[in-house]
PDB file of N, CA and C in Angstrom:
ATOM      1  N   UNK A   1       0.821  -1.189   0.000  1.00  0.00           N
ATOM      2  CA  UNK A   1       0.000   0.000   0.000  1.00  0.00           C
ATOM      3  C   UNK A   1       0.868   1.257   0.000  1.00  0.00           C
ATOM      4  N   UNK A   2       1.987   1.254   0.849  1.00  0.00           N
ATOM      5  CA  UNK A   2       2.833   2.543   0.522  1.00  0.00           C
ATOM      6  C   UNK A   2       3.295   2.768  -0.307  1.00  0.00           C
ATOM      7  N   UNK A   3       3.929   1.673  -1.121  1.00  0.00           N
ATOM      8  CA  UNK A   3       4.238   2.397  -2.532  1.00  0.00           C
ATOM      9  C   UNK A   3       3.237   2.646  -3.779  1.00  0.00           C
ATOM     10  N   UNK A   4       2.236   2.473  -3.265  1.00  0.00           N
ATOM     11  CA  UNK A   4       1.152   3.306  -4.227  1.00  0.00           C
ATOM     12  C   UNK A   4       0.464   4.145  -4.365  1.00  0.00           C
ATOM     13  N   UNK A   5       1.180   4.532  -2.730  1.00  0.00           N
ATOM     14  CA  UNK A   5       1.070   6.150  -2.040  1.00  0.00           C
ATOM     15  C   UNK A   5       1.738   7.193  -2.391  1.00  0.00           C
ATOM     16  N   UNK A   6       2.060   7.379  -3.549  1.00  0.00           N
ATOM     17  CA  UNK A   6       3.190   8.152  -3.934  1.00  0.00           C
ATOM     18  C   UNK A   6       2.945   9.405  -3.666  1.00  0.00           C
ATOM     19  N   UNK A   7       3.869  10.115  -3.238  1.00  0.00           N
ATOM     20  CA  UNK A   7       4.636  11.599  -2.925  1.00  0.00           C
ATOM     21  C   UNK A   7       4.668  11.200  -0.956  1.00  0.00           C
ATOM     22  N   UNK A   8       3.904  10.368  -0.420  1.00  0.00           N
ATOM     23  CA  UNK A   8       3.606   9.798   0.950  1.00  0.00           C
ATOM     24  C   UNK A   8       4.855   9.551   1.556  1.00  0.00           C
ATOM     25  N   UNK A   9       4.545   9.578   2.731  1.00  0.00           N
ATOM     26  CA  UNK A   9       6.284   8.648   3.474  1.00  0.00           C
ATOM     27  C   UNK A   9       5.470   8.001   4.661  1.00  0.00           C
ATOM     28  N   UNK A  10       6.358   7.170   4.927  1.00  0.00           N
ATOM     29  CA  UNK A  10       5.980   5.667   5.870  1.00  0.00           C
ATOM     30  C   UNK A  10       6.688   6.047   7.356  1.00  0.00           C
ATOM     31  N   UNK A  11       5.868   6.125   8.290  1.00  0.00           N
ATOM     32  CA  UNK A  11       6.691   6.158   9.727  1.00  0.00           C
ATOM     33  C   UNK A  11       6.707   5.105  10.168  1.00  0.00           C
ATOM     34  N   UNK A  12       7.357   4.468  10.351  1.00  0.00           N
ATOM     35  CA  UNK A  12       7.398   3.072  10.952  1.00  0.00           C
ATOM     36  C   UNK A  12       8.208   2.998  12.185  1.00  0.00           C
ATOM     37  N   UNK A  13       7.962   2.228  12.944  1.00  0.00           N
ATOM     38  CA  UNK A  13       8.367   2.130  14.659  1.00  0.00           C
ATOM     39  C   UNK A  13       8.892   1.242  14.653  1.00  0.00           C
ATOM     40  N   UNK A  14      10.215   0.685  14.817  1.00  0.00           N
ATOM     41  CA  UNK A  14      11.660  -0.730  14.993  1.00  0.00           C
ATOM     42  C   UNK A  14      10.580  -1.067  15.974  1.00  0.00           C
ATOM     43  N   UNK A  15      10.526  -2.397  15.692  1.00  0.00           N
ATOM     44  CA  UNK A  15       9.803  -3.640  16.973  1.00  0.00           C
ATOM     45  C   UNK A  15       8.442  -3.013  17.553  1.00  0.00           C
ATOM     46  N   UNK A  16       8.225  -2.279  16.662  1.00  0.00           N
ATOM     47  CA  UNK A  16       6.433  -1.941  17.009  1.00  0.00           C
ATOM     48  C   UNK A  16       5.477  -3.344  16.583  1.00  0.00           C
ATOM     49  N   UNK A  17       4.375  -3.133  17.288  1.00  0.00           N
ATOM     50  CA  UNK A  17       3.375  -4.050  16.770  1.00  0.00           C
ATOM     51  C   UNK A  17       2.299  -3.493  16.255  1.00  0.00           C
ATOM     52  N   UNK A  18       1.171  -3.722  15.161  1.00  0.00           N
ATOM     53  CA  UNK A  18       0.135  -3.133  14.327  1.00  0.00           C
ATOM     54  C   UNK A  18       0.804  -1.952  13.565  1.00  0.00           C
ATOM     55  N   UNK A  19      -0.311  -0.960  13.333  1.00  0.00           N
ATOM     56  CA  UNK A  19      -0.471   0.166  13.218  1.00  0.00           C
ATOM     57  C   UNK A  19      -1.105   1.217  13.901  1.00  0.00           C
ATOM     58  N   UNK A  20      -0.697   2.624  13.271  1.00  0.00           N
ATOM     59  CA  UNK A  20      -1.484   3.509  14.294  1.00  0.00           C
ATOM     60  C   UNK A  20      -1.060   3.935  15.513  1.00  0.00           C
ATOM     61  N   UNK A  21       0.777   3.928  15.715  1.00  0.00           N
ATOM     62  CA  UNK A  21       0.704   4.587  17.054  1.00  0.00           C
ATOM     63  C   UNK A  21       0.372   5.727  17.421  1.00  0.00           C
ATOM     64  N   UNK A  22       0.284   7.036  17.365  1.00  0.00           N
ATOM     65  CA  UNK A  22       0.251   8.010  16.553  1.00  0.00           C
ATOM     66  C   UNK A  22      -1.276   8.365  17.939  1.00  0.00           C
ATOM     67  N   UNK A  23      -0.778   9.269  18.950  1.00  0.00           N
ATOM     68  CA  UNK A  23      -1.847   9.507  20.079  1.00  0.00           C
ATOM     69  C   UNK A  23      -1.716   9.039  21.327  1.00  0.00           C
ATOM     70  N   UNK A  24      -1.273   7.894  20.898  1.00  0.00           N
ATOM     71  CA  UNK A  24      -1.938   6.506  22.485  1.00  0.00           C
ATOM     72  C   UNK A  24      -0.198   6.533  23.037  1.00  0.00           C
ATOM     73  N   UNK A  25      -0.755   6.273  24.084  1.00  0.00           N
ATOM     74  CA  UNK A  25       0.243   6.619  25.785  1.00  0.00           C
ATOM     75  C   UNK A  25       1.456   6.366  25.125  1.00  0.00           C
ATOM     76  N   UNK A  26       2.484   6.919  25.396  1.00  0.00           N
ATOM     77  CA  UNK A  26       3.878   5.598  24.673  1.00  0.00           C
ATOM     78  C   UNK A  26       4.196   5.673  23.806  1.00  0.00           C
ATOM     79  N   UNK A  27       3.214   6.368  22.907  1.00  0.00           N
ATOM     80  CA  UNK A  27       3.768   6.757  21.341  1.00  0.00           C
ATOM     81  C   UNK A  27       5.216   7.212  21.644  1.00  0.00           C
ATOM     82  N   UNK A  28       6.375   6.874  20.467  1.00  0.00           N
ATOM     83  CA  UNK A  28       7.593   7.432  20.327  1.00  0.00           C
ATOM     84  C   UNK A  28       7.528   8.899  19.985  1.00  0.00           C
ATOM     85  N   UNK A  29       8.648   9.383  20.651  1.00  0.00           N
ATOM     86  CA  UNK A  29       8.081  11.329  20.534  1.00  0.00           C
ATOM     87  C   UNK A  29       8.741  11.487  18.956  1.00  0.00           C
ATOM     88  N   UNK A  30       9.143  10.450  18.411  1.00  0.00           N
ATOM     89  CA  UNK A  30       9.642  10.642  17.077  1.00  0.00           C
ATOM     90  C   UNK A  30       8.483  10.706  15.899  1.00  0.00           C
ATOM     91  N   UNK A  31       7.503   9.391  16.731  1.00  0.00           N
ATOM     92  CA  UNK A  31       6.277   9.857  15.526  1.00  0.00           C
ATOM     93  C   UNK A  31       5.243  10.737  15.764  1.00  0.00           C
ATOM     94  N   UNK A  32       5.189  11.418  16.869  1.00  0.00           N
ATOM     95  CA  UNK A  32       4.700  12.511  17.085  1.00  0.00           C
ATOM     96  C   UNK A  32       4.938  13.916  16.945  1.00  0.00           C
ATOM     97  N   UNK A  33       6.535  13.516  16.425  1.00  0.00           N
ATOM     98  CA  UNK A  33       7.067  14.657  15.941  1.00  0.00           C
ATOM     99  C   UNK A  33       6.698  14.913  14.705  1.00  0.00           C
ATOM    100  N   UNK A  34       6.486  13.844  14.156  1.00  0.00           N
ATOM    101  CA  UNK A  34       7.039  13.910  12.236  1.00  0.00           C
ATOM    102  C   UNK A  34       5.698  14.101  12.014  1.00  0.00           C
ATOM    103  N   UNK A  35       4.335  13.559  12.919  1.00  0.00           N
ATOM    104  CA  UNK A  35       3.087  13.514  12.341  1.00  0.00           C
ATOM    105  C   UNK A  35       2.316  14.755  12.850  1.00  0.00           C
ATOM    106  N   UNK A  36       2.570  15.472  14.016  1.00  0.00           N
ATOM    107  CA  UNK A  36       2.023  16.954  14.501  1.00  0.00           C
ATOM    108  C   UNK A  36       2.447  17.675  12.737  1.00  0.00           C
ATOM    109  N   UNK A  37       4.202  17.753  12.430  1.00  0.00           N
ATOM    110  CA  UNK A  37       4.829  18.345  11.246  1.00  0.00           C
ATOM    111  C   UNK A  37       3.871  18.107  10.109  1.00  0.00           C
ATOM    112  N   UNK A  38       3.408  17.288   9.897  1.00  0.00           N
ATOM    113  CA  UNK A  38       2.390  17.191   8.792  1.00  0.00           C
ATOM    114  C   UNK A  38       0.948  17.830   8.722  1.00  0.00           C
ATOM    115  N   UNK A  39       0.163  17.454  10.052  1.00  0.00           N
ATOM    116  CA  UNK A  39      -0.783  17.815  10.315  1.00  0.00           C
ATOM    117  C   UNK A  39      -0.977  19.403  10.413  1.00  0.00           C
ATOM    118  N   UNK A  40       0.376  20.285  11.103  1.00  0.00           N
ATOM    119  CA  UNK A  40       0.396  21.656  11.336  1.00  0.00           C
ATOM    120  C   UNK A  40       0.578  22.039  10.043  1.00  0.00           C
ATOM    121  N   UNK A  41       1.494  22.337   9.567  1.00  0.00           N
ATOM    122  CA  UNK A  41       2.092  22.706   8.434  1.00  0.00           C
ATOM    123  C   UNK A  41       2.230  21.710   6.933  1.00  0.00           C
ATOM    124  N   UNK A  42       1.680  20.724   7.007  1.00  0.00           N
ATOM    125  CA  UNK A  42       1.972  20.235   5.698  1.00  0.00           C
ATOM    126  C   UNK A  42       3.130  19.527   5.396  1.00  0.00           C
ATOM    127  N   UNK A  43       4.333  19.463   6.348  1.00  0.00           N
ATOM    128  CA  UNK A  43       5.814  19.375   6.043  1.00  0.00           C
ATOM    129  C   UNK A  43       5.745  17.964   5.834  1.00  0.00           C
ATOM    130  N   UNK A  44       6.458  17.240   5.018  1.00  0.00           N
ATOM    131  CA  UNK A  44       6.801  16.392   5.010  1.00  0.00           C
ATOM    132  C   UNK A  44       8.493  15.286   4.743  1.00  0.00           C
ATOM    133  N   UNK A  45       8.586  14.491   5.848  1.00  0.00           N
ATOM    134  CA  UNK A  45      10.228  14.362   5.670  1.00  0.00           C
ATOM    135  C   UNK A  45      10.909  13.884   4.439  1.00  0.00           C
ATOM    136  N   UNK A  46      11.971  14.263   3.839  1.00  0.00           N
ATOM    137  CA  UNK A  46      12.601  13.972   2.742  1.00  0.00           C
ATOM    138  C   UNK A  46      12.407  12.743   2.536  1.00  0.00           C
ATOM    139  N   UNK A  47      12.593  11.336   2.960  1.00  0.00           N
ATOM    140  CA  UNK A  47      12.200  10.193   3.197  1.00  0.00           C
ATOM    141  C   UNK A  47      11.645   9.680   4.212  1.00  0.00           C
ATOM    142  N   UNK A  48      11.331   8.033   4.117  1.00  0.00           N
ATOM    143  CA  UNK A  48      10.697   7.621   5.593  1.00  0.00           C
ATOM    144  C   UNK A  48      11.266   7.925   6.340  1.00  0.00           C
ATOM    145  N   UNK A  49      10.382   7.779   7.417  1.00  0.00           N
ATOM    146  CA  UNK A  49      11.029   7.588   9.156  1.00  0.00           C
ATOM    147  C   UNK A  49      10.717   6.772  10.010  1.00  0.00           C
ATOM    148  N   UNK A  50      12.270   6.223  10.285  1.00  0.00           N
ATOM    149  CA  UNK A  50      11.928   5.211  11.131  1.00  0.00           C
ATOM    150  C   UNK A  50      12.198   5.504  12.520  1.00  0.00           C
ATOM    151  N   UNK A  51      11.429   5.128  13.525  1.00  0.00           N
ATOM    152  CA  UNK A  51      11.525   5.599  14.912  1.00  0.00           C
ATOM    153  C   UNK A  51      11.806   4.545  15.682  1.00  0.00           C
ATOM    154  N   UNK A  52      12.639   4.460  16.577  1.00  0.00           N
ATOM    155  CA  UNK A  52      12.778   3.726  17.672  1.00  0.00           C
ATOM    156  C   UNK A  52      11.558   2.895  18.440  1.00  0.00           C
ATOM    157  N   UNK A  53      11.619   2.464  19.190  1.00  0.00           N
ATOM    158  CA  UNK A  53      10.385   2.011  19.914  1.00  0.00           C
ATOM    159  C   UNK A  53      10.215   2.218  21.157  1.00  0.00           C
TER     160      UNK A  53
END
């Protein structure tokens, strides 16, 4: 599905489980960083991002 998302980028979480962290307790402040950046302003990162867990 992501690569048919084109101009999109993928946040993905090392040793996460599902999808959707993005809110809930624990979220990495990495994907809350990159996804507030989108939501406020539109920004989006040069490539994916991958976040810690």
């Amino acid at each position: 599905m992501h690569r048919a998302l084109h101009g999109e980028r993928l946040v993905y979480v090392r040793g996460g489980r599902g999808h959707a962290v993005y809110a809930f307790p624990g979220a990495p402040a990495c994907v809350t960083r990159t996804v507030d950046a989108h939501l406020t302003d539109g920004h989006l990162p040069r490539t994916d991002v991958t976040c810690g867990n």
